[in-house]
PDB file of N, CA and C in Angstrom:
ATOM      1  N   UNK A   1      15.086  47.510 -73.315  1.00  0.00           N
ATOM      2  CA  UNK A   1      15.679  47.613 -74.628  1.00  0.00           C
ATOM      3  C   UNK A   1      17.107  47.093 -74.579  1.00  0.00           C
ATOM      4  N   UNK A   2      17.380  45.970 -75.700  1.00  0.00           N
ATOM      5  CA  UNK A   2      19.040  45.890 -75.537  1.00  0.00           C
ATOM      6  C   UNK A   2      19.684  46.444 -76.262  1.00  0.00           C
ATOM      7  N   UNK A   3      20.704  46.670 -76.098  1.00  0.00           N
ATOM      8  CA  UNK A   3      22.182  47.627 -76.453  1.00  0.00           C
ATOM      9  C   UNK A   3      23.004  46.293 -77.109  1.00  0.00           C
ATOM     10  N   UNK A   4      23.245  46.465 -78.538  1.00  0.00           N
ATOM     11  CA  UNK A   4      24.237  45.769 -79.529  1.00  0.00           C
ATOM     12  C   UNK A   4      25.187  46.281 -79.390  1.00  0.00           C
ATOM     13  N   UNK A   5      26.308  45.708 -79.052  1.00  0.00           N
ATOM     14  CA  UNK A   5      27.659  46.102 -78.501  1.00  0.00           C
ATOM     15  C   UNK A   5      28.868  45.523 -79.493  1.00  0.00           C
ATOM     16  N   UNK A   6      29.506  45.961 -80.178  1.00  0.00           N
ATOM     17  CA  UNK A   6      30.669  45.826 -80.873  1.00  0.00           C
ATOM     18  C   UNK A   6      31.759  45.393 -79.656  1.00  0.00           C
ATOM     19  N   UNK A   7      32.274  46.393 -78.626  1.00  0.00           N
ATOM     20  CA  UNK A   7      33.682  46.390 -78.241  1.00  0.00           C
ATOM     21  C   UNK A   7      33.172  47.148 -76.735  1.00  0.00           C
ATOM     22  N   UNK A   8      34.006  46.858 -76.094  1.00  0.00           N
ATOM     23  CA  UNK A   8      33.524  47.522 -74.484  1.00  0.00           C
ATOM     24  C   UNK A   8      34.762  47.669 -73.879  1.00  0.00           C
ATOM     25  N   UNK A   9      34.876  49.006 -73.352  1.00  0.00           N
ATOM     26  CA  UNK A   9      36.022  49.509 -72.823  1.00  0.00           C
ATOM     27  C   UNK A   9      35.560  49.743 -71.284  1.00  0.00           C
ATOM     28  N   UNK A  10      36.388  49.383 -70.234  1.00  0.00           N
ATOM     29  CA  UNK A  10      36.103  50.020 -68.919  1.00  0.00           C
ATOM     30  C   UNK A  10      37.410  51.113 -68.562  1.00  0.00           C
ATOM     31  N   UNK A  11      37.170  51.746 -68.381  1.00  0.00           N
ATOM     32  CA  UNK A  11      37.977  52.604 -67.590  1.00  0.00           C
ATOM     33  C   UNK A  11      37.723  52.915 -66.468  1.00  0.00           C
ATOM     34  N   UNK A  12      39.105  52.890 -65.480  1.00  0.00           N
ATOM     35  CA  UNK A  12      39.002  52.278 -64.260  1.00  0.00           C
ATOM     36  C   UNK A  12      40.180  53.119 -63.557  1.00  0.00           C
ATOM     37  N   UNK A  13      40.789  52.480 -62.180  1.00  0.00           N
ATOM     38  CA  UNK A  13      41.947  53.004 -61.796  1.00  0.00           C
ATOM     39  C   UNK A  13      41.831  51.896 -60.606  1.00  0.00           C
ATOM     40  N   UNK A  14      43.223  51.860 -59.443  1.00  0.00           N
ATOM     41  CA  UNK A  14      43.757  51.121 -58.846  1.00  0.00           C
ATOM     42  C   UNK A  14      42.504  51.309 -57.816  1.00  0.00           C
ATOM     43  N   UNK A  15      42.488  50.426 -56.804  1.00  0.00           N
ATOM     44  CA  UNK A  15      41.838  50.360 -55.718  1.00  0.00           C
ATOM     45  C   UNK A  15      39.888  50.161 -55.928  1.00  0.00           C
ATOM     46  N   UNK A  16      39.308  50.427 -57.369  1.00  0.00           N
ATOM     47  CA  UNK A  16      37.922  51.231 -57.432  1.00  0.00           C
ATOM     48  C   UNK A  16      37.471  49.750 -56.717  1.00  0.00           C
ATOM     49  N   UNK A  17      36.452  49.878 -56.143  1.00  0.00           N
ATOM     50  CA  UNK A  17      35.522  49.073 -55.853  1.00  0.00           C
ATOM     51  C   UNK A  17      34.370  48.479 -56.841  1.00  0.00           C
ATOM     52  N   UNK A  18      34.142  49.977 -57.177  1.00  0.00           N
ATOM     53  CA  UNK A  18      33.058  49.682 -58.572  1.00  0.00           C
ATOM     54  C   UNK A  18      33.659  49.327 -59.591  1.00  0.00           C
ATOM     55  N   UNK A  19      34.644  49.322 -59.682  1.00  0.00           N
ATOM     56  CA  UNK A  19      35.236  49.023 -61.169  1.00  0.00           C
ATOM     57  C   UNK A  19      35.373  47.489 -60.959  1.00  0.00           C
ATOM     58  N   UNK A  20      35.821  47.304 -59.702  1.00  0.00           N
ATOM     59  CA  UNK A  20      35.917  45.423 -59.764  1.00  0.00           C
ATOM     60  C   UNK A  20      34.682  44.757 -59.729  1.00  0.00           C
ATOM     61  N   UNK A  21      33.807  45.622 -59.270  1.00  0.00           N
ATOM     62  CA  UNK A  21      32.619  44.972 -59.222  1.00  0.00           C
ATOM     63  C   UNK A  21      31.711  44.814 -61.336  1.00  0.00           C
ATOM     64  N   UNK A  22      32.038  45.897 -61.168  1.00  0.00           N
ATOM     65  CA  UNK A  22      31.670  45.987 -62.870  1.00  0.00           C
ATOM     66  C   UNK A  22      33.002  44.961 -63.905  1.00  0.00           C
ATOM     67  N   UNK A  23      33.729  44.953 -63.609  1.00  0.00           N
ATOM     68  CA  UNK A  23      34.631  44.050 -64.060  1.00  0.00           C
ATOM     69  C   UNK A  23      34.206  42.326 -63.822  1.00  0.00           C
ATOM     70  N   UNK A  24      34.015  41.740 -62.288  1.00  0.00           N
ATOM     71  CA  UNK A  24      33.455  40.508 -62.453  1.00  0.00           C
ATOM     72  C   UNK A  24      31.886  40.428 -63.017  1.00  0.00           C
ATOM     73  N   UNK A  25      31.078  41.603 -63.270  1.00  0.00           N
ATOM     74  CA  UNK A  25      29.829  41.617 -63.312  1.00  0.00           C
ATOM     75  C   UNK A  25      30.083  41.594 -65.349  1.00  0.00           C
ATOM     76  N   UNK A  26      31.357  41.776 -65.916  1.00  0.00           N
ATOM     77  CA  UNK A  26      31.039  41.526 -67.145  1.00  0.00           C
ATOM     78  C   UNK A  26      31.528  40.493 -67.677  1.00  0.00           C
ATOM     79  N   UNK A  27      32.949  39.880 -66.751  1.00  0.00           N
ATOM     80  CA  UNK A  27      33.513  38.407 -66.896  1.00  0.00           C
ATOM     81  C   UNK A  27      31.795  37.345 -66.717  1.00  0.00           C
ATOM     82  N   UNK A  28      31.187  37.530 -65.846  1.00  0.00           N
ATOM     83  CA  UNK A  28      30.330  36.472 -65.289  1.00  0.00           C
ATOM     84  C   UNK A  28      29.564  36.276 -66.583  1.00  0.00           C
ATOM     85  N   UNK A  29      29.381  37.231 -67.399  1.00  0.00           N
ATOM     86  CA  UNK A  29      27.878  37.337 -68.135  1.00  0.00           C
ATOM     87  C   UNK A  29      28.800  36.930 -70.092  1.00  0.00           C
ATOM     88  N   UNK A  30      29.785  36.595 -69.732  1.00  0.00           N
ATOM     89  CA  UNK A  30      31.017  36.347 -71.113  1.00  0.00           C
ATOM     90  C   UNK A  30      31.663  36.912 -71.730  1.00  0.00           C
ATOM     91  N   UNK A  31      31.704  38.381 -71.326  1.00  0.00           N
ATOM     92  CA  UNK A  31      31.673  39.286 -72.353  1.00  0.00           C
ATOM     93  C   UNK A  31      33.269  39.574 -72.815  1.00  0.00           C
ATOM     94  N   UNK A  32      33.951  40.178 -73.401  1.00  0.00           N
ATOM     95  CA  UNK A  32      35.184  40.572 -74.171  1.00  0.00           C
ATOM     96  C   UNK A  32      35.193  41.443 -73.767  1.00  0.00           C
ATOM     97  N   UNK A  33      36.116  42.415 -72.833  1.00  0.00           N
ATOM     98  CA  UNK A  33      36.074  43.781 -72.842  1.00  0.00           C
ATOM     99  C   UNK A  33      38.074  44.067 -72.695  1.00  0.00           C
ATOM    100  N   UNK A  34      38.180  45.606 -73.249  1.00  0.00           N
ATOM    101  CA  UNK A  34      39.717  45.875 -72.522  1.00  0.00           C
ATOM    102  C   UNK A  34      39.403  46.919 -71.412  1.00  0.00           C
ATOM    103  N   UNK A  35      39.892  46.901 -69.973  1.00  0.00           N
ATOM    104  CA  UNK A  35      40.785  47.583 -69.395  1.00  0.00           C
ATOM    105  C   UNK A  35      41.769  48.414 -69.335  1.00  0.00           C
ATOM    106  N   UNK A  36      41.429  50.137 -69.072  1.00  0.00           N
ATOM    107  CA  UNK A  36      41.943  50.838 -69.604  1.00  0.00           C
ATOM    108  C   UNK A  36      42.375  52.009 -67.888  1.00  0.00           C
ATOM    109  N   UNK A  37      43.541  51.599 -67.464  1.00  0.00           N
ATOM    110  CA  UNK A  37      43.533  52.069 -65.910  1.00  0.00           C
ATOM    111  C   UNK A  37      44.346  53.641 -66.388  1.00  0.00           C
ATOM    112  N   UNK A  38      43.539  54.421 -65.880  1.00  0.00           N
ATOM    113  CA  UNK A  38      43.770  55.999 -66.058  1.00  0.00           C
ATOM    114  C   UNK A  38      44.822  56.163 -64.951  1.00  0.00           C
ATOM    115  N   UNK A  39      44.787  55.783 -63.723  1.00  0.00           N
ATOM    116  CA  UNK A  39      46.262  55.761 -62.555  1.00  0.00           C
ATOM    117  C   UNK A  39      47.415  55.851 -63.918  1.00  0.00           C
ATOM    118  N   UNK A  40      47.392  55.345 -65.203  1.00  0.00           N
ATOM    119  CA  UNK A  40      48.433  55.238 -65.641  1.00  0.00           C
ATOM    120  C   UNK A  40      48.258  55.322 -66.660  1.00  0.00           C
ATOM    121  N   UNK A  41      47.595  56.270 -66.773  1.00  0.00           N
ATOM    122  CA  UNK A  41      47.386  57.008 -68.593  1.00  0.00           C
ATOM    123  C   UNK A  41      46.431  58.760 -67.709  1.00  0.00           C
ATOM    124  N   UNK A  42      47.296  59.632 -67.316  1.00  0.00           N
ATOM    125  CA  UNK A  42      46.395  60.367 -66.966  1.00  0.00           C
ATOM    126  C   UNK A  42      45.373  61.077 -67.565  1.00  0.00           C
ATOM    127  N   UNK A  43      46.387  61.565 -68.745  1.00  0.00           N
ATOM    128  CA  UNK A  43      45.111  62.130 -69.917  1.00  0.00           C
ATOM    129  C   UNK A  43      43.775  61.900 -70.221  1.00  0.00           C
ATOM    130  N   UNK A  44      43.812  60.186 -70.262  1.00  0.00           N
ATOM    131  CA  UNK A  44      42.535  59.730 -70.360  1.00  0.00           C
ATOM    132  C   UNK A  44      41.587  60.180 -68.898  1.00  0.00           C
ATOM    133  N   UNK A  45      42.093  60.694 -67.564  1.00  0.00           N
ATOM    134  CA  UNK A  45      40.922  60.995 -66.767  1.00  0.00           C
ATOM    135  C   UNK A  45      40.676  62.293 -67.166  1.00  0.00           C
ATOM    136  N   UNK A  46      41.919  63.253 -67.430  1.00  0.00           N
ATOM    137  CA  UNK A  46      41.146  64.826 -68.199  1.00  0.00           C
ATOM    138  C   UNK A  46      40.261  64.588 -69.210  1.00  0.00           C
ATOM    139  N   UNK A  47      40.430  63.655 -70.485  1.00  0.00           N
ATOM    140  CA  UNK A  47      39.181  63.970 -71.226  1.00  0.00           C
ATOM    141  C   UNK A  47      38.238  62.946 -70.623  1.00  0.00           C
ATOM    142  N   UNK A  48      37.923  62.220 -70.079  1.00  0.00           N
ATOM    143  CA  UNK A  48      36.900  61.770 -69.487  1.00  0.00           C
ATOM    144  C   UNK A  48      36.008  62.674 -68.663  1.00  0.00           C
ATOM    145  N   UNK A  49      36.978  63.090 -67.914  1.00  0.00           N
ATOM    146  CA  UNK A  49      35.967  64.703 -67.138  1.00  0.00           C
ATOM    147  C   UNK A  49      35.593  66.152 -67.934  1.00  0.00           C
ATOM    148  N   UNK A  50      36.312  65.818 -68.936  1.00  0.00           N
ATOM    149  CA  UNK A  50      35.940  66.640 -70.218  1.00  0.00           C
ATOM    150  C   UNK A  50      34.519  66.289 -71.027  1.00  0.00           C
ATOM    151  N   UNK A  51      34.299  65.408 -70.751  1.00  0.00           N
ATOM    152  CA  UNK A  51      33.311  64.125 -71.521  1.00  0.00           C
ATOM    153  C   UNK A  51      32.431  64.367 -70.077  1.00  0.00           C
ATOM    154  N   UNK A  52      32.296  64.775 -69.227  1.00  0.00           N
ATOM    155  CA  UNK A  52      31.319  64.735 -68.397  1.00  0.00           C
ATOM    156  C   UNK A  52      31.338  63.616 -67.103  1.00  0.00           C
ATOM    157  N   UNK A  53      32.183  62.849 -67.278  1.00  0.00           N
ATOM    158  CA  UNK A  53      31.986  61.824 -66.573  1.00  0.00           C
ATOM    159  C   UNK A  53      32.803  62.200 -64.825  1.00  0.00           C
ATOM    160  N   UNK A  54      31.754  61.982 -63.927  1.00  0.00           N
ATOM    161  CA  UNK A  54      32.440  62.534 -62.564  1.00  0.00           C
ATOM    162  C   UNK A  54      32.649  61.052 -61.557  1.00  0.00           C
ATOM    163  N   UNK A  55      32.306  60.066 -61.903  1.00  0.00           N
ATOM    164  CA  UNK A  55      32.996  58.645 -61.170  1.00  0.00           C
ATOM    165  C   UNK A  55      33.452  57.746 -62.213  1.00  0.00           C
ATOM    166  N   UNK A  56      34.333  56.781 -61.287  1.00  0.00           N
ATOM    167  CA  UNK A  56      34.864  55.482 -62.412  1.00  0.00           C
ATOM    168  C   UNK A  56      33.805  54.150 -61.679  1.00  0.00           C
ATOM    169  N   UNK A  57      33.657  52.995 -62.395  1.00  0.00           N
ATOM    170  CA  UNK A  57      34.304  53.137 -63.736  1.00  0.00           C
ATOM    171  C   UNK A  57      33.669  53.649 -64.792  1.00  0.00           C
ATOM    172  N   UNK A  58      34.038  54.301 -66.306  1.00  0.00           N
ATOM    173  CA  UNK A  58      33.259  54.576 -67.094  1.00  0.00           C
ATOM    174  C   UNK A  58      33.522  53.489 -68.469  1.00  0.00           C
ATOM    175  N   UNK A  59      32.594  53.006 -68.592  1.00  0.00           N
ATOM    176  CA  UNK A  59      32.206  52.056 -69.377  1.00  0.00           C
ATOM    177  C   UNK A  59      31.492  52.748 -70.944  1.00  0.00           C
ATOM    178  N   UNK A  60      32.191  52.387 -72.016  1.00  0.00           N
ATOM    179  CA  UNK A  60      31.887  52.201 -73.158  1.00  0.00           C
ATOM    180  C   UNK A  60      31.541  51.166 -73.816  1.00  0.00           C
ATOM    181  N   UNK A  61      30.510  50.736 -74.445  1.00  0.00           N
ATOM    182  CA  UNK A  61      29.945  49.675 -75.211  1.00  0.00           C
ATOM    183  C   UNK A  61      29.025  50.441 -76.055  1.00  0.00           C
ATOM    184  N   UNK A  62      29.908  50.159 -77.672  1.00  0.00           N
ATOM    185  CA  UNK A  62      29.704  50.896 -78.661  1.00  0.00           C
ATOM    186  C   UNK A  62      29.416  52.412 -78.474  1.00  0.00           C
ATOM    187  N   UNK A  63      28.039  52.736 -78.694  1.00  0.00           N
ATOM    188  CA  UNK A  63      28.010  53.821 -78.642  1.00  0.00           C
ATOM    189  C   UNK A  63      27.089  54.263 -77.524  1.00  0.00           C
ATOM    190  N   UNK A  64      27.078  53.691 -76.598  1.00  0.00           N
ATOM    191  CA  UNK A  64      26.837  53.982 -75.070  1.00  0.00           C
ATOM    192  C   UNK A  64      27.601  53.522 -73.964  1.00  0.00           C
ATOM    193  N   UNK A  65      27.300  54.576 -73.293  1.00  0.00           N
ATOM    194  CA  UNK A  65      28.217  54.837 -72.037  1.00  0.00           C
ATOM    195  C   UNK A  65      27.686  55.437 -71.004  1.00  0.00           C
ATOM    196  N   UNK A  66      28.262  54.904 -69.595  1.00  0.00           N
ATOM    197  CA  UNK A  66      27.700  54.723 -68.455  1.00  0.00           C
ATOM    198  C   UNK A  66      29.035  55.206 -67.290  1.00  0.00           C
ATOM    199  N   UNK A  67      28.737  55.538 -66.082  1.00  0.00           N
ATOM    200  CA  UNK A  67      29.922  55.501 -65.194  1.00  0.00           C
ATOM    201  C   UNK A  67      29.265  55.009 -63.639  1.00  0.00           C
ATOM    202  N   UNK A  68      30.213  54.143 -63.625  1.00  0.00           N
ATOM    203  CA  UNK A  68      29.407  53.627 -61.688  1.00  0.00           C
ATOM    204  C   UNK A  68      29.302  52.380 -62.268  1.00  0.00           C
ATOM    205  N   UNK A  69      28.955  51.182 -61.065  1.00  0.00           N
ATOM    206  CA  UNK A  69      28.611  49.825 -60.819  1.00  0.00           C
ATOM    207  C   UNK A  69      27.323  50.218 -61.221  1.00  0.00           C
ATOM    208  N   UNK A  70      26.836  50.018 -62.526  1.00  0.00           N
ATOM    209  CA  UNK A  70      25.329  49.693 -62.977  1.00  0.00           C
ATOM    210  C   UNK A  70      24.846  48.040 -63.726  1.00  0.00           C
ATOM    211  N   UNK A  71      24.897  47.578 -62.898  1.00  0.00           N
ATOM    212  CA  UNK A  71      24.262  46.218 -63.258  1.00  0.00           C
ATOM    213  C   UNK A  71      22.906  46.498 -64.467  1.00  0.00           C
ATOM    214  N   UNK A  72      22.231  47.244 -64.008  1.00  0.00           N
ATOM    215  CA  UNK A  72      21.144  47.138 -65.027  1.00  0.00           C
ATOM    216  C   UNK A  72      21.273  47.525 -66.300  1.00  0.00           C
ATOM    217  N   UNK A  73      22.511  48.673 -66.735  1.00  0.00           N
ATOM    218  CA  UNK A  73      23.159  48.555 -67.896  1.00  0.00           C
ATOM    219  C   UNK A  73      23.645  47.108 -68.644  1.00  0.00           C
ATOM    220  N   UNK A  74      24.861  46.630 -67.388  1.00  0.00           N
ATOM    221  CA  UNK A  74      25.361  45.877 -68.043  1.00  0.00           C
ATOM    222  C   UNK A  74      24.467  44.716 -68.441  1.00  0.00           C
ATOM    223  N   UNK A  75      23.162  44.252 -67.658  1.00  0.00           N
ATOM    224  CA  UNK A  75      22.192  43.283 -68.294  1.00  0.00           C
ATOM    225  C   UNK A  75      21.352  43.553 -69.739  1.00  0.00           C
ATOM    226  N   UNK A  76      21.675  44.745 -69.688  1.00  0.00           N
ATOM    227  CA  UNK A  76      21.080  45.141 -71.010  1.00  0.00           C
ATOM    228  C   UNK A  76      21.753  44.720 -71.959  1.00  0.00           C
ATOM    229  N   UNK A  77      22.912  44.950 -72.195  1.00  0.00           N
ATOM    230  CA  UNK A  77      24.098  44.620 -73.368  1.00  0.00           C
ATOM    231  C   UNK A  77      23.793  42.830 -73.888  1.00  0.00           C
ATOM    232  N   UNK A  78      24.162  43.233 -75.332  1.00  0.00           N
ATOM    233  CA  UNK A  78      23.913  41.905 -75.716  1.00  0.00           C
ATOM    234  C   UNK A  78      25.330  42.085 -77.315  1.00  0.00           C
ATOM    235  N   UNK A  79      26.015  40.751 -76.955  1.00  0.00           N
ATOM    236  CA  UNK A  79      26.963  40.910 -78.201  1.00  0.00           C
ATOM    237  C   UNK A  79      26.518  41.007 -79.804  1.00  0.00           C
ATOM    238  N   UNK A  80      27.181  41.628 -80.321  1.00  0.00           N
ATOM    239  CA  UNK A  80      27.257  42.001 -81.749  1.00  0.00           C
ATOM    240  C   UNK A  80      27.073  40.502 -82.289  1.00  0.00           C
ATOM    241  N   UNK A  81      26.326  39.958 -83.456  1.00  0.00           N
ATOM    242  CA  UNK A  81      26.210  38.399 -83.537  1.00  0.00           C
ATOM    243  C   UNK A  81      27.622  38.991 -84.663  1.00  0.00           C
ATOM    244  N   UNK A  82      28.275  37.855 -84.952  1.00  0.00           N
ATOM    245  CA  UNK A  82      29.753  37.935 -85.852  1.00  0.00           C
ATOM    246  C   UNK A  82      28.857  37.641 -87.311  1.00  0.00           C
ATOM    247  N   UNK A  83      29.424  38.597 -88.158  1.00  0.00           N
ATOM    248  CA  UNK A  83      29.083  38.341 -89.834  1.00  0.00           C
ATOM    249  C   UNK A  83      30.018  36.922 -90.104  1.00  0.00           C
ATOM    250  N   UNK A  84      28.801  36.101 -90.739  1.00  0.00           N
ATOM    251  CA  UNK A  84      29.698  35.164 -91.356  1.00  0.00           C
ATOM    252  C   UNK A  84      30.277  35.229 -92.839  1.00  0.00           C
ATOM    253  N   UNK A  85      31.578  34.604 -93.162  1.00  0.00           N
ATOM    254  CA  UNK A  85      32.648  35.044 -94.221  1.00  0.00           C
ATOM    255  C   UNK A  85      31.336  34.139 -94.990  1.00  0.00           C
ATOM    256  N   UNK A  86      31.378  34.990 -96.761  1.00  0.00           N
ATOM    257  CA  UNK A  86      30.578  34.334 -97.608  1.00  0.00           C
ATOM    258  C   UNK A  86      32.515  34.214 -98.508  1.00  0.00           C
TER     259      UNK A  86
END
């Protein structure tokens, strides 16, 4: 099943392995995403572990979300097609 994706956030921190790996694994495939490093926004790792999430990176695309190097997520994702201006 694919996942229609508006906007994709990774959240990440210095050193992750998985996060770089999920990072070139979403450059390769075209995608638009922002980078959001919690090392330097701490809050965002309290509500993330508030939110359940116990590894980085945690990845948002639209309204699903994932945490860890999951390739088979990210093959799922497919971009939002753009409304054209009438």
């Amino acid at each position: 099943m694919e996942i229609r994706i508006m906007r994709i956030v990774i959240y990440t921190r210095n050193d992750c392995v998985q996060c770089h790996a999920t990072k070139r694994a979403m450059e390769s495939r075209g995608f638009d995403f922002e980078m959001v490093n919690i090392d330097l926004q701490p809050d965002m790792a309290d509500s993330l572990r508030d939110q359940g999430f116990r590894q980085l990176p945690v990845v948002v695309a639209g309204e699903t979300s994932w945490s860890g190097f999951r390739p088979d997520m990210i093959n799922r994702l497919r971009p939002q097609p753009h409304m054209a201006s009438v």
